[in-house]
Protein backbone atom coordinates (compact mmCIF):
# COMPACT_ATOMS: atom_id res chain seq x y z
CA UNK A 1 26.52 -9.65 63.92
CA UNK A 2 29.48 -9.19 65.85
CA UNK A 3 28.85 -7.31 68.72
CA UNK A 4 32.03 -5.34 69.23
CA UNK A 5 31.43 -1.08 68.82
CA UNK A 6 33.96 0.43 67.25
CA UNK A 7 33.58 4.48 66.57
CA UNK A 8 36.17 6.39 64.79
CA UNK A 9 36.42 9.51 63.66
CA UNK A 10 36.13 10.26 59.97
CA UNK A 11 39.41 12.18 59.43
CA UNK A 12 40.99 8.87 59.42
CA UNK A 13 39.51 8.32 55.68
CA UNK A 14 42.46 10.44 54.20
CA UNK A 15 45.05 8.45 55.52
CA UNK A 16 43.42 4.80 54.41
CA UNK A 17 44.63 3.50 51.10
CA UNK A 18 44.65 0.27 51.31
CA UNK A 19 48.25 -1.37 50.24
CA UNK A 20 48.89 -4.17 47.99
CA UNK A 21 49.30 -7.64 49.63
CA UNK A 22 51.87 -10.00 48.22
CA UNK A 23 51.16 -13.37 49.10
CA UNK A 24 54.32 -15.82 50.56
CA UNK A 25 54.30 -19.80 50.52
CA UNK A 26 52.52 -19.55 53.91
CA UNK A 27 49.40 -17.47 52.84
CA UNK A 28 46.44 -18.97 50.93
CA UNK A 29 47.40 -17.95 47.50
CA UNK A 30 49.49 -20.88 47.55
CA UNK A 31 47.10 -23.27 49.07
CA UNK A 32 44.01 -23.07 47.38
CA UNK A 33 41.01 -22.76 44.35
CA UNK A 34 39.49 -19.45 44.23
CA UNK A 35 36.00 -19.38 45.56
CA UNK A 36 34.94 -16.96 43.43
CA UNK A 37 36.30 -18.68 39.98
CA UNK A 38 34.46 -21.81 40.97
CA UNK A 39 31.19 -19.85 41.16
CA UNK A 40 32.10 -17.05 38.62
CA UNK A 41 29.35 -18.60 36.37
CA UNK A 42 27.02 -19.18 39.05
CA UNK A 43 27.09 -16.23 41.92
CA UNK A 44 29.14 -13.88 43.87
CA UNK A 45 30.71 -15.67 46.69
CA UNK A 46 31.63 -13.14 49.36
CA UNK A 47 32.70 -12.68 53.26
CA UNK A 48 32.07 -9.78 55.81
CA UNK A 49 34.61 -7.74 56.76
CA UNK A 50 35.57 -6.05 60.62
CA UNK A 51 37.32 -2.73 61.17
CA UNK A 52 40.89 -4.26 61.48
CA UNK A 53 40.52 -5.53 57.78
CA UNK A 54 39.60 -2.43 56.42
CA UNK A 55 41.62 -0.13 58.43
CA UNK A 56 44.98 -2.54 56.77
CA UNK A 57 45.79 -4.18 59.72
CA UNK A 58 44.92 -7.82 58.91
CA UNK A 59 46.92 -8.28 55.69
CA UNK A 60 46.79 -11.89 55.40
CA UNK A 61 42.85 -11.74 55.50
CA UNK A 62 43.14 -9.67 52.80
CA UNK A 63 45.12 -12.34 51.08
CA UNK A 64 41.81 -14.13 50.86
CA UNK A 65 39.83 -11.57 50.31
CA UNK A 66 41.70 -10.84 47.20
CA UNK A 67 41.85 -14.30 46.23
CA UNK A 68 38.62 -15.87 47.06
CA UNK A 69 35.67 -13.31 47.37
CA UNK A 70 34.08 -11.23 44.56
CA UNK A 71 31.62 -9.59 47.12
CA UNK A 72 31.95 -7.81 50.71
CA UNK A 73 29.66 -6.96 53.64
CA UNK A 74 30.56 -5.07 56.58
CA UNK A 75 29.93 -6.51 59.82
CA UNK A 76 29.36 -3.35 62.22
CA UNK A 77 30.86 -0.23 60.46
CA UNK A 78 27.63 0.43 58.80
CA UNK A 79 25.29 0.10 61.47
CA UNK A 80 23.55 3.09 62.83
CA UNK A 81 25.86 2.98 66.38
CA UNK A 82 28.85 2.99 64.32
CA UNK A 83 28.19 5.70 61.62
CA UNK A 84 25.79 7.82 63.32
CA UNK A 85 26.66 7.60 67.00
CA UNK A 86 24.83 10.76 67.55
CA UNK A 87 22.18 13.21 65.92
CA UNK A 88 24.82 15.33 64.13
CA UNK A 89 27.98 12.81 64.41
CA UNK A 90 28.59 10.69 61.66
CA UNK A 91 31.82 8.81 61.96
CA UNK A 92 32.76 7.50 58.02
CA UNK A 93 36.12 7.03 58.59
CA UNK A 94 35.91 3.07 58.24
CA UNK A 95 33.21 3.39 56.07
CA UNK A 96 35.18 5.06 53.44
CA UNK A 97 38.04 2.92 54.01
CA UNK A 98 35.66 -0.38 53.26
CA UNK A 99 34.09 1.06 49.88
CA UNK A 100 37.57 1.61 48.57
CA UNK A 101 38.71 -1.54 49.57
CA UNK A 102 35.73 -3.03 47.46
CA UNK A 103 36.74 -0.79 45.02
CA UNK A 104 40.05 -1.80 44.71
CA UNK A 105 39.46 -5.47 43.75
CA UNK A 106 36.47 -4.46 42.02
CA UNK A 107 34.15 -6.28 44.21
CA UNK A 108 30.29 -6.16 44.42
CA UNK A 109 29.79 -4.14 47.63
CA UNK A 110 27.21 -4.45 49.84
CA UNK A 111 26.07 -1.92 52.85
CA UNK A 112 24.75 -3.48 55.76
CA UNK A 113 22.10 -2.58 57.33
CA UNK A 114 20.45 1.13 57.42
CA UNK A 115 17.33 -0.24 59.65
CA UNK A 116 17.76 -2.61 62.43
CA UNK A 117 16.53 -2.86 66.30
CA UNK A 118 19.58 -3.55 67.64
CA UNK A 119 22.86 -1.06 67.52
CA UNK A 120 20.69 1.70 67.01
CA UNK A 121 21.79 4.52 69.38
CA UNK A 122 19.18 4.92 72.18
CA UNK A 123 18.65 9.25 71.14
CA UNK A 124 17.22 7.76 67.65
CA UNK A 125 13.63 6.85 70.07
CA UNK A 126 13.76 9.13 72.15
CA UNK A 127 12.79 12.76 72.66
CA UNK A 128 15.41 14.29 73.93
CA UNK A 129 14.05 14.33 77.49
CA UNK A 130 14.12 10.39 77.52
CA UNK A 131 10.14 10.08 76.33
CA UNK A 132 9.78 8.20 72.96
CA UNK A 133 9.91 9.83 70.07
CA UNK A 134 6.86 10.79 67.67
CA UNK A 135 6.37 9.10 65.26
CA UNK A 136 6.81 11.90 62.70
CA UNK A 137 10.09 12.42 64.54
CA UNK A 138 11.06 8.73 64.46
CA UNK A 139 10.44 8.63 60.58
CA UNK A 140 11.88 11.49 59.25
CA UNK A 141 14.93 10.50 61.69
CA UNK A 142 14.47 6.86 59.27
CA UNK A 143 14.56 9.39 56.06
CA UNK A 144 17.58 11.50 57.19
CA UNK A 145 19.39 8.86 58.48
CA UNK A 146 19.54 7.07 54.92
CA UNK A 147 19.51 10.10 52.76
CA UNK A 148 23.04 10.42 54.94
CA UNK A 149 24.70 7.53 54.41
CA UNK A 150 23.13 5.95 51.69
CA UNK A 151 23.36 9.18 49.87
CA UNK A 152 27.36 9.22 50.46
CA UNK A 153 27.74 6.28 48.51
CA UNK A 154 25.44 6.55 45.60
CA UNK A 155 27.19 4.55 42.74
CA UNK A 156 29.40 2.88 45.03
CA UNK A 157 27.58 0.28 47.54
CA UNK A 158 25.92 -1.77 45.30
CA UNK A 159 23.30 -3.12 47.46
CA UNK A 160 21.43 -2.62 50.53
CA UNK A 161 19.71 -4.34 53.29
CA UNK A 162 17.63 -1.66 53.65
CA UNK A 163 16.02 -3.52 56.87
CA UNK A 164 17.51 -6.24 58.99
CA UNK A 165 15.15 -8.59 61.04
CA UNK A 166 11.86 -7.22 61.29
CA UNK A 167 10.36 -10.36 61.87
CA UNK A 168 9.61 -12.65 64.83
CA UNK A 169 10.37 -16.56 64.17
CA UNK A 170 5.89 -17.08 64.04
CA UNK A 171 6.27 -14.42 60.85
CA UNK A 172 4.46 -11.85 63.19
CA UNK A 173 6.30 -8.24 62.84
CA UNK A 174 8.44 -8.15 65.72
CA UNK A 175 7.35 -5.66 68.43
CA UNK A 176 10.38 -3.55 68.29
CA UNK A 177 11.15 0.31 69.16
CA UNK A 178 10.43 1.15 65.61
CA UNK A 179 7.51 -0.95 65.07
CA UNK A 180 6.25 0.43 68.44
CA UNK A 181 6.13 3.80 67.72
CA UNK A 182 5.55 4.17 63.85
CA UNK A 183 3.72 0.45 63.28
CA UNK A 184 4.68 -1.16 59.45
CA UNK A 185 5.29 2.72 58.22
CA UNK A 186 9.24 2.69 59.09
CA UNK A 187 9.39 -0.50 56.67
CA UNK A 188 7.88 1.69 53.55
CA UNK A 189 9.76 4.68 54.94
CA UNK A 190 13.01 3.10 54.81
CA UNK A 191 12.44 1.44 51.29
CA UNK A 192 11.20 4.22 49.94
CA UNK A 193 13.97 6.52 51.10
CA UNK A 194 16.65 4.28 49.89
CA UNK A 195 15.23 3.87 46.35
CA UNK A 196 14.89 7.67 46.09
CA UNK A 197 18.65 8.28 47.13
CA UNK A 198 20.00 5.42 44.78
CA UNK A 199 17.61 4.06 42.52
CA UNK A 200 20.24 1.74 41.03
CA UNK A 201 21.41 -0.15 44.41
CA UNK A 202 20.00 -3.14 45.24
CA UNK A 203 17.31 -3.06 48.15
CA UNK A 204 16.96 -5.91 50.49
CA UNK A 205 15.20 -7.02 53.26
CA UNK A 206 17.20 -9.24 55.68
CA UNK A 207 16.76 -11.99 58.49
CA UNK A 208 17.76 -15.33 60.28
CA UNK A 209 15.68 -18.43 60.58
CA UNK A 210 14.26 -18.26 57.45
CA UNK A 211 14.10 -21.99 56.72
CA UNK A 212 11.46 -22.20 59.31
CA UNK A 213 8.04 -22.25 57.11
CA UNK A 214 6.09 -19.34 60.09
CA UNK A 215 9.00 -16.72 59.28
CA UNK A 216 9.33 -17.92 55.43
CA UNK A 217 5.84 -17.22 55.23
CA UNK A 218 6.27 -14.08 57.33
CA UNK A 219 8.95 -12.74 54.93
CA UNK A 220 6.67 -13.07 51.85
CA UNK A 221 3.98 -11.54 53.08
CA UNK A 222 6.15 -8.60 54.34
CA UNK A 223 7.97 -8.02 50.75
CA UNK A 224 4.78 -8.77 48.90
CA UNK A 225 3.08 -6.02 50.81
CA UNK A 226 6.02 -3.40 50.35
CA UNK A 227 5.53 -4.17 46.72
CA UNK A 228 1.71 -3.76 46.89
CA UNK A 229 2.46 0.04 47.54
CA UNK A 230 4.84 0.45 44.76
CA UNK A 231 7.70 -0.16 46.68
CA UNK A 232 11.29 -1.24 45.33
CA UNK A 233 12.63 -4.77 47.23
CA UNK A 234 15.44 -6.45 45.06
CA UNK A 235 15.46 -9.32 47.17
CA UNK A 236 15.81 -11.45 50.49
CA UNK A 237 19.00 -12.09 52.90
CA UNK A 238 18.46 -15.58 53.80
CA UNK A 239 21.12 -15.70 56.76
CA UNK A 240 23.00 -18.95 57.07
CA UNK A 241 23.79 -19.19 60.73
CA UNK A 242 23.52 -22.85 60.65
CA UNK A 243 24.76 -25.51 62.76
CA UNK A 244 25.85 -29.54 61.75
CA UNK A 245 22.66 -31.29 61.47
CA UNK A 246 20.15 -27.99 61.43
CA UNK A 247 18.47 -26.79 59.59
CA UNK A 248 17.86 -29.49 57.06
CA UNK A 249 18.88 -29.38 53.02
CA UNK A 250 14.96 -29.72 52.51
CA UNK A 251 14.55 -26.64 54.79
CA UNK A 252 16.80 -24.67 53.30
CA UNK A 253 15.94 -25.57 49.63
CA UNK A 254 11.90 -24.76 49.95
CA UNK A 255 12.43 -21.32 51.46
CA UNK A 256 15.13 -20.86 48.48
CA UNK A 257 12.18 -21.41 46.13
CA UNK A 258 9.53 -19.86 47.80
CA UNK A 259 11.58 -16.48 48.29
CA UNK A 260 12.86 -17.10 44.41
CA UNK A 261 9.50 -16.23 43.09
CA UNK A 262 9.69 -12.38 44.40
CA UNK A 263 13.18 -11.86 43.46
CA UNK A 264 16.94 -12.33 44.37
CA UNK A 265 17.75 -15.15 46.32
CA UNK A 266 20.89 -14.58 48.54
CA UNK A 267 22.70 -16.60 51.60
CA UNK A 268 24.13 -14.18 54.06
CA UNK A 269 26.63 -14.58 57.23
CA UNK A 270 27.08 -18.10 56.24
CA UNK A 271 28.88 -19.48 59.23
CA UNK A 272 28.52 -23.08 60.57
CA UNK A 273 28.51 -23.93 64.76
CA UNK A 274 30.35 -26.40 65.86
CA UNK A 275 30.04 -25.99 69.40
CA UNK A 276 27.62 -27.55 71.95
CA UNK A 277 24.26 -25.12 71.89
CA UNK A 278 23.73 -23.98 75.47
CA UNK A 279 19.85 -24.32 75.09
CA UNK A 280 17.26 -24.56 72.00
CA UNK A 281 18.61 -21.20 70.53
CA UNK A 282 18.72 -21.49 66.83
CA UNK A 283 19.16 -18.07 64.58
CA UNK A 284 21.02 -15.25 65.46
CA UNK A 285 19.19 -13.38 68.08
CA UNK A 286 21.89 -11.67 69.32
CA UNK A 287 20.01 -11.00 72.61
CA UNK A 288 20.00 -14.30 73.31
CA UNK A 289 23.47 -14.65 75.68
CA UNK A 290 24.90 -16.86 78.17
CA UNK A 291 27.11 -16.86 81.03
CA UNK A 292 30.73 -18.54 80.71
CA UNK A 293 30.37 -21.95 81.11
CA UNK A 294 33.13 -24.79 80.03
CA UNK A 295 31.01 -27.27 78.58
CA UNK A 296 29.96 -25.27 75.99
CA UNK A 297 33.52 -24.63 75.00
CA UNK A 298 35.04 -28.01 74.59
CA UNK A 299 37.58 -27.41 71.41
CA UNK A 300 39.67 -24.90 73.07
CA UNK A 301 42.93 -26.60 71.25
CA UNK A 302 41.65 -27.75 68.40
CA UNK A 303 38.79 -29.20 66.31
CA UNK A 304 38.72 -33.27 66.73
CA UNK A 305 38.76 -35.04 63.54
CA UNK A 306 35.39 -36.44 63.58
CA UNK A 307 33.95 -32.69 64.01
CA UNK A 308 35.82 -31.54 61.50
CA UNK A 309 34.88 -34.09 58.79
CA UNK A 310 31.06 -33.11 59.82
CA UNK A 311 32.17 -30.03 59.47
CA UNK A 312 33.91 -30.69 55.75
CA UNK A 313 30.41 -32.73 55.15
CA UNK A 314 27.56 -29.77 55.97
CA UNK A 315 29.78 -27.51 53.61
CA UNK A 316 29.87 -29.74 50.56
CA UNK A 317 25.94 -30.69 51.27
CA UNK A 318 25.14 -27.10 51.41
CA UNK A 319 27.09 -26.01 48.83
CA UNK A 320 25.93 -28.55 46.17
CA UNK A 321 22.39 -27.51 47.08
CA UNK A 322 23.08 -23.78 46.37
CA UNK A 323 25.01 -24.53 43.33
CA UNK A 324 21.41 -26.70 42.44
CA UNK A 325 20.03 -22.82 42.51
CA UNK A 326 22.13 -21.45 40.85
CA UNK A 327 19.90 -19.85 38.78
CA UNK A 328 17.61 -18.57 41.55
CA UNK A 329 20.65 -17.57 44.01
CA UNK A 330 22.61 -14.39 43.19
CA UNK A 331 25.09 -14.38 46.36
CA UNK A 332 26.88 -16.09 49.16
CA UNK A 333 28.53 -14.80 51.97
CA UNK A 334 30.54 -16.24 54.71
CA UNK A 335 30.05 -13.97 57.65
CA UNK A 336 33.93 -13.22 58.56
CA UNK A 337 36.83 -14.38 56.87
CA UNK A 338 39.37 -16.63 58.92
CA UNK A 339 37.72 -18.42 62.40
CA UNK A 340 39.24 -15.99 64.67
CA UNK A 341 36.94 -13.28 63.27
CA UNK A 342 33.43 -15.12 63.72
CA UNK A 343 31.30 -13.64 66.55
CA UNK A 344 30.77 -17.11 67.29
CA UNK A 345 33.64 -16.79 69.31
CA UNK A 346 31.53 -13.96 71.27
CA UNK A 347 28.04 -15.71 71.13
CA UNK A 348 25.57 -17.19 72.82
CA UNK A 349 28.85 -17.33 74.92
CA UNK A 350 31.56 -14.56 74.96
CA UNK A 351 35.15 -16.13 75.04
CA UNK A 352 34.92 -19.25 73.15
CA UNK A 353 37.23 -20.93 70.81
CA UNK A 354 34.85 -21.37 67.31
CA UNK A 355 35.59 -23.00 64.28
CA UNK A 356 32.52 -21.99 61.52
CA UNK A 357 34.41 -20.77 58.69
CA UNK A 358 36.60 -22.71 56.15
CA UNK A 359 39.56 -20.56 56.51
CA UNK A 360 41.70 -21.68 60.35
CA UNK A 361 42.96 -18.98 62.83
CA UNK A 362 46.20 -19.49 60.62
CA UNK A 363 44.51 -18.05 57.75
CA UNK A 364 44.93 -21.55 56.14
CA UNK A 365 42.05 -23.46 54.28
CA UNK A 366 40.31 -26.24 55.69
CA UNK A 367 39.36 -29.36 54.09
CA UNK A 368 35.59 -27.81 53.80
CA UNK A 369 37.04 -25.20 51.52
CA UNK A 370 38.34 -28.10 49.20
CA UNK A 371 35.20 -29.85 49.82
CA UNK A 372 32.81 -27.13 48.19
CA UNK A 373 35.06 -27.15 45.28
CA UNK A 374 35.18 -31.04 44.58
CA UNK A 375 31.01 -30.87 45.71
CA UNK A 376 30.29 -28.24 42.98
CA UNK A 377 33.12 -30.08 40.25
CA UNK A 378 31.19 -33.84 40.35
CA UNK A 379 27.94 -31.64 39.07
């Protein structure tokens, strides 16, 4: 979700190899259970990663990584802006640099995301003389597009979210560029493009808000009809971008059974809001921004004790209800690594200080992280 565009050319894939870390007394190796050998029997536990940690030049996130995480998404460098900036550009330097970082520590990797309104380059719609597209054009653009870059890593990104908030927060298909032109065909096109380029990746279809019952609903009727036509869909990205009180457990837990029955269950860009909400925003509409303003950035020197023990609290709550799941639930991931890489930081407000994750700007881990172990240990 983080909104930052990075482009970069895809000669630098040569010269990333991606060193060893070693750890110190000040780095989390020291300091901490391993996520992902409390849930080894359970589910992949997992974090999304930005260009600086693949490119090498974050070496105590990869500390955690290493430690901590058994799976990996990648925030931008996947997304059609970033990869595919223009009709014959294709920029997989970072790209590259990512799957062999997965590779590496053997990690499940995960692409994200091949369809999505937003970060899609303007050209992809358009004629060439600034009219829309056809939509013939506009889905074998869809078809090339993935047959590109989904193609390139055959074998090697385990699974896809194939497409990335199609849905409005009523469950009605949201009116976007794609749905405009081509109406529900890009969904099937971009399904059925992915399964013919790797029929053994995962395929899933991703979104926000989908503990609210309109969009739940929405979301099962969408995958149920993609499967009607013969369609391959793995699974559905429930993503976490929660906040301290909302959504509730009960929320949370029916759309986890509801979306159980059509296949994998996952939690993606888990992150938790601490900060005041500028207006009734919930999700991750990334459309949705505000202007500066201080009262919505009240922690700029630290998180006050009572925050973070709410904080502590909503992890070990939601945590013991997804290890309930188990069974159903087949991954978790926290959507950046350390606080100083959440795009909370950057939205509904750019410039503010954000504490979601349970790794501090110090790399360190907070009492939530100790908190989801001891939650998931009295089961």
């Amino acid at each position: 979700m983080k909104l930052t565009k990075t482009l970069v050319a895809a000669s630098l894939a040569a010269a990333v190899v991606v060193g060893c870390v070693t750890s110190n007394q000040n780095s989390p190796k020291a300091a901490g259970t391993s996520l992902k050998e409390v849930f080894k029997n359970d589910f992949l536990v997992g974090a999304a990663l930005n260009y600086r940690q693949v490119m090498g030049q974050d070496p105590q996130a990869e500390v955690i990584l290493a430690q901590h995480f058994s799976t990996i998404s990648p925030e931008n460098l996947l997304k059609w802006e970033s990869v595919h900036p223009q009709p014959e550009q294709f920029n997989f330097g970072p790209a590259d640099a990512y799957v062999a970082l997965g590779q590496k520590y053997r990690q499940f990797i995960v692409g994200h995301a091949l369809v999505w309104h937003q970060q899609t380059p303007r050209w992809v719609f358009e004629n060439g003389q600034g009219q829309p597209a056809s939509k013939e054009v506009l889905l074998k653009r869809i078809e090339e597009h993935i047959t590109a870059v989904a193609g390139r890593y055959k074998g090697k990104i385990n699974g896809w979210d194939v497409v990335n908030e199609a849905l409005n927060d009523d469950g009605t298909l949201r009116q976007s560029k794609w749905h405009q032109i081509t109406g529900e065909d890009y969904l099937a096109k971009a399904f059925e493009t992915a399964r013919n380029v790797d029929p053994k990746a995962e395929l899933y279809y991703n979104d926000y808000n989908l503990w609210k019952p309109a969009k739940r609903n929405g979301a099962v009727k969408l995958v149920q009809s993609l499967k009607a036509r013969g369609l391959k869909v793995d699974g559905i990205g429930m993503q976490g971008h929660y906040g301290l009180e909302n959504p509730s457990l009960q929320q949370i837990e029916e759309s986890i059974l509801a979306f159980s029955k059509l296949g994998k269950v996952m939690i993606t860009e888990l992150d938790i809001d601490v900060l005041p909400n500028p207006s009734n925003r919930q999700g991750a509409d990334i459309d949705a921004t505000f202007e500066f303003d201080e009262r919505y950035n009240v922690y700029t020197t630290g998180l006050p004790e009572e925050v973070q023990q709410k904080l502590t609290q909503r992890y070990a709550d939601l945590f013991a209800l997804l290890h309930k799941h188990r069974d159903k639930i087949s991954r978790v991931t926290f959507w950046g690594v350390t606080d100083k890489d959440s795009w909370l930081n950057d939205w509904p407000i750019k410039g503010r200080t954000s504490y979601p994750m349970v790794f501090d700007r110090n790399y360190q881990p907070k009492p939530a992280l100790n908190a989801i172990v001891q939650a998931v240990r009295n089961k």
